[in-house]
C-alpha atoms as a PDB file:
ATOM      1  CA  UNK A   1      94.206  76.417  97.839  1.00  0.00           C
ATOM      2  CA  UNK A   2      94.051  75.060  94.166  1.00  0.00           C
ATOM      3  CA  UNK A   3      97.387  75.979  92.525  1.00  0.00           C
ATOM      4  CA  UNK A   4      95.970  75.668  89.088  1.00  0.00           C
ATOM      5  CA  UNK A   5      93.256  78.225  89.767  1.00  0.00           C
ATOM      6  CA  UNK A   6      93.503  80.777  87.266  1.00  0.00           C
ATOM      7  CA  UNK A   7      90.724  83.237  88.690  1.00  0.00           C
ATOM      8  CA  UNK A   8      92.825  87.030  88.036  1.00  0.00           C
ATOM      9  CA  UNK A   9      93.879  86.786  92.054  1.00  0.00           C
ATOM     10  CA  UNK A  10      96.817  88.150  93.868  1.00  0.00           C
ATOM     11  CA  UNK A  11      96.943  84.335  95.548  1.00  0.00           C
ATOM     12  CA  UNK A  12      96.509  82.215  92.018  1.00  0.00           C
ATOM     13  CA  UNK A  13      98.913  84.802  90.621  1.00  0.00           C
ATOM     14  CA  UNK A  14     101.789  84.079  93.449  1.00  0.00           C
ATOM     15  CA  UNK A  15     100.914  80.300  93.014  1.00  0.00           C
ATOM     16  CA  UNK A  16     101.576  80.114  89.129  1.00  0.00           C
ATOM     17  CA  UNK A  17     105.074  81.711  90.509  1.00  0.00           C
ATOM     18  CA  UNK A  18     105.430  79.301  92.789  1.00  0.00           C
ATOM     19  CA  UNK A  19     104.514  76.373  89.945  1.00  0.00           C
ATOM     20  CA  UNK A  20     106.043  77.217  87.162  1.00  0.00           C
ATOM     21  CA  UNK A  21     109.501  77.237  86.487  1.00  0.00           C
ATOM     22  CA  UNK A  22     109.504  80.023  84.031  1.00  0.00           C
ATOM     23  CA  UNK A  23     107.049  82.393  86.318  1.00  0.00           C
ATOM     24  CA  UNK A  24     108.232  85.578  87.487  1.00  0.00           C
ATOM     25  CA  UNK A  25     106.147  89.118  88.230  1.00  0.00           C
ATOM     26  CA  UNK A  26     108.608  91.605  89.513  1.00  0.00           C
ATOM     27  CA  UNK A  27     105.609  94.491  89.903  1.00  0.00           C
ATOM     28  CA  UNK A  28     103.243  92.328  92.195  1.00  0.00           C
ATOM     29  CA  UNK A  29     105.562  90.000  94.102  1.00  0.00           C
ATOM     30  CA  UNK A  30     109.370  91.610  93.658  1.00  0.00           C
ATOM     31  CA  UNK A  31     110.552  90.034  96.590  1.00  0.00           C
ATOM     32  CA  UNK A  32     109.394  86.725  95.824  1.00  0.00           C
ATOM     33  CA  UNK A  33     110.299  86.840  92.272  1.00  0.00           C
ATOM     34  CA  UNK A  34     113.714  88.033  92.916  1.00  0.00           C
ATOM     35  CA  UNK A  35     114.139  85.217  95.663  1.00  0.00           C
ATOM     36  CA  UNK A  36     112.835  83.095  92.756  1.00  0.00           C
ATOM     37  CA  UNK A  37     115.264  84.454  90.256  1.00  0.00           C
ATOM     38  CA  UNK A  38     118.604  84.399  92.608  1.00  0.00           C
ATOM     39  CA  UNK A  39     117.754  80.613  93.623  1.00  0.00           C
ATOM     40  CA  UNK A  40     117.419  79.323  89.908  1.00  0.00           C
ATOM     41  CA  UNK A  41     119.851  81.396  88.412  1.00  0.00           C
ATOM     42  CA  UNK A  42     122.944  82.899  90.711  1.00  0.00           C
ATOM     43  CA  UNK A  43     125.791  79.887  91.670  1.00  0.00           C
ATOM     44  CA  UNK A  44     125.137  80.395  95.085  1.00  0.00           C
ATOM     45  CA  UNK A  45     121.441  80.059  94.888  1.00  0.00           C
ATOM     46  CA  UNK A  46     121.918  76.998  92.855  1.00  0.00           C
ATOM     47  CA  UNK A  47     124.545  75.426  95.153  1.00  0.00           C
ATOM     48  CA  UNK A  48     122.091  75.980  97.881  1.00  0.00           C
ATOM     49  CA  UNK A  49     118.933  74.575  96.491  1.00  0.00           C
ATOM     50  CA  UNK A  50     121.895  71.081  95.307  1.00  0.00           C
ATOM     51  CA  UNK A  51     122.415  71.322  98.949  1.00  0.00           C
ATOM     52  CA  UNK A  52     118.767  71.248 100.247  1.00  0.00           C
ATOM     53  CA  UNK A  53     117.716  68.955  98.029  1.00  0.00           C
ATOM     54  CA  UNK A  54     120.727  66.130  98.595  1.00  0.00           C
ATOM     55  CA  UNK A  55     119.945  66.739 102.523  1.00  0.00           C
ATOM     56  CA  UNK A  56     116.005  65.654 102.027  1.00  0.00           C
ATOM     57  CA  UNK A  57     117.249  62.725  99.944  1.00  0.00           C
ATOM     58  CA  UNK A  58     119.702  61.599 102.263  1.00  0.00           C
ATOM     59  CA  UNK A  59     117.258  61.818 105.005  1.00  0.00           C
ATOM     60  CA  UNK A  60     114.358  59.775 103.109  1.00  0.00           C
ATOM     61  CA  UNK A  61     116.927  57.213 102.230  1.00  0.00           C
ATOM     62  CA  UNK A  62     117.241  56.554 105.837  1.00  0.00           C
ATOM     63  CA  UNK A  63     113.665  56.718 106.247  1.00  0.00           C
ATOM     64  CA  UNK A  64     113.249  53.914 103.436  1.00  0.00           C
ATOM     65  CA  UNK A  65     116.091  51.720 105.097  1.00  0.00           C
ATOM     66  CA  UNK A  66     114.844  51.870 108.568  1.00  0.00           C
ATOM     67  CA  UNK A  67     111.422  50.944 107.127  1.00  0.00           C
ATOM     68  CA  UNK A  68     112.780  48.403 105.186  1.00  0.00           C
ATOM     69  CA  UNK A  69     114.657  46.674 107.896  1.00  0.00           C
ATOM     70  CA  UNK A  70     111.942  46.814 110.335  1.00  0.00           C
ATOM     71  CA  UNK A  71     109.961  44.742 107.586  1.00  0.00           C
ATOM     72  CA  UNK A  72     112.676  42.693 107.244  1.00  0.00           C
ATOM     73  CA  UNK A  73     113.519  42.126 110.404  1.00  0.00           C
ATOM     74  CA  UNK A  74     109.929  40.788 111.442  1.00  0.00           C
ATOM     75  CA  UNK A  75     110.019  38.126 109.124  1.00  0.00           C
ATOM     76  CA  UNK A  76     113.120  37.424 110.038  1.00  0.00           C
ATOM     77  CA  UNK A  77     111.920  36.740 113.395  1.00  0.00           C
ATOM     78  CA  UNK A  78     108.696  34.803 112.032  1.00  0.00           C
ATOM     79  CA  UNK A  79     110.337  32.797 110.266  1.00  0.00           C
ATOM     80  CA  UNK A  80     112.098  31.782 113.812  1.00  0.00           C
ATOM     81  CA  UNK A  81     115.909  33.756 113.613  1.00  0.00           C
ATOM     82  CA  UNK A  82     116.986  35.085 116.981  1.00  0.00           C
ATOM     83  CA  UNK A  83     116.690  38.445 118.015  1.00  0.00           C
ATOM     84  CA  UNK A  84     120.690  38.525 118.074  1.00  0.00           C
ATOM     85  CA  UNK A  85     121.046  36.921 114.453  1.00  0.00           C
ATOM     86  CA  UNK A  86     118.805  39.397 112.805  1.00  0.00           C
ATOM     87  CA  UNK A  87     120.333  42.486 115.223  1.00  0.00           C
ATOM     88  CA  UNK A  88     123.617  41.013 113.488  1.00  0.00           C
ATOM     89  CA  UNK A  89     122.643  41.534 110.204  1.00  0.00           C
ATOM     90  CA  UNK A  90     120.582  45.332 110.043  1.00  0.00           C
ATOM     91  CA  UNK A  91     122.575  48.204 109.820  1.00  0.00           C
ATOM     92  CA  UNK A  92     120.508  50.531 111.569  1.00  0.00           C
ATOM     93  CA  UNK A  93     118.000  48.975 113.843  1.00  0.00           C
ATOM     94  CA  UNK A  94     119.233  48.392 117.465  1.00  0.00           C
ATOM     95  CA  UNK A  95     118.811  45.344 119.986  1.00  0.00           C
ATOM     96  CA  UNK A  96     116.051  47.376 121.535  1.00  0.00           C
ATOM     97  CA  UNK A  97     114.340  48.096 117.866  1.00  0.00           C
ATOM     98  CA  UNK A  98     114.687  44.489 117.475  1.00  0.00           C
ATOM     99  CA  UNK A  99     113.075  43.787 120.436  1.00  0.00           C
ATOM    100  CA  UNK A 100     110.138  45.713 120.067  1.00  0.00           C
ATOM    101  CA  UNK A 101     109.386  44.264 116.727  1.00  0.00           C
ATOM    102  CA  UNK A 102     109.474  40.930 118.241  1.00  0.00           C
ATOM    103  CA  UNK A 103     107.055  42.108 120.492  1.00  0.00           C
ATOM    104  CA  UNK A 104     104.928  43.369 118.411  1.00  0.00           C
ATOM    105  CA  UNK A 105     104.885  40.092 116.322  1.00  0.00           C
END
């Protein structure tokens, strides 16, 4: 599906909804536009979507730390630091992460 296809359909017409911020057709898609309408624009909706979006953050940040140590960590290792030392200084990765790296090295 190309959301930027502006071919008169029901499907390019619910993805210009979707896309743009300011899109809303109550006759065609009332359910979606009103879902739309209450997230953007009630305090509840907008708490909610706050809410969402600081969990996915929080999440990826975790996901970029972990990655980062795990880089980290294997040069770390290269570079000839003991599997204890460089345990000792991550904040997420385990003796067993740690481990595996080396491993993998």
């Amino acid at each position: 599906m190309n959301a930027e296809a502006k071919d008169g359909s029901a499907l390019a017409e619910l993805m210009r909804i979707y896309t743009n911020l300011d899109a809303y057709n109550y006759e065609r898609f009332p359910n979606t536009s009103k879902r739309k309408a209450d997230l953007k624009k009630s305090k509840e909706g907008v708490k909610m979507m706050c809410d969402i979006v600081e969990e996915y953050a929080e999440k990826q940040s975790k996901i970029a730390v972990r990655q980062t140590e795990e880089k980290l960590a294997g040069k770390l290792l290269r570079e000839g630091m003991t599997i204890e030392k460089v345990v000792s200084m991550m904040e997420m990765l385990t003796i067993e992460d740690v481990e595996k790296i080396s491993r993998e090295q």
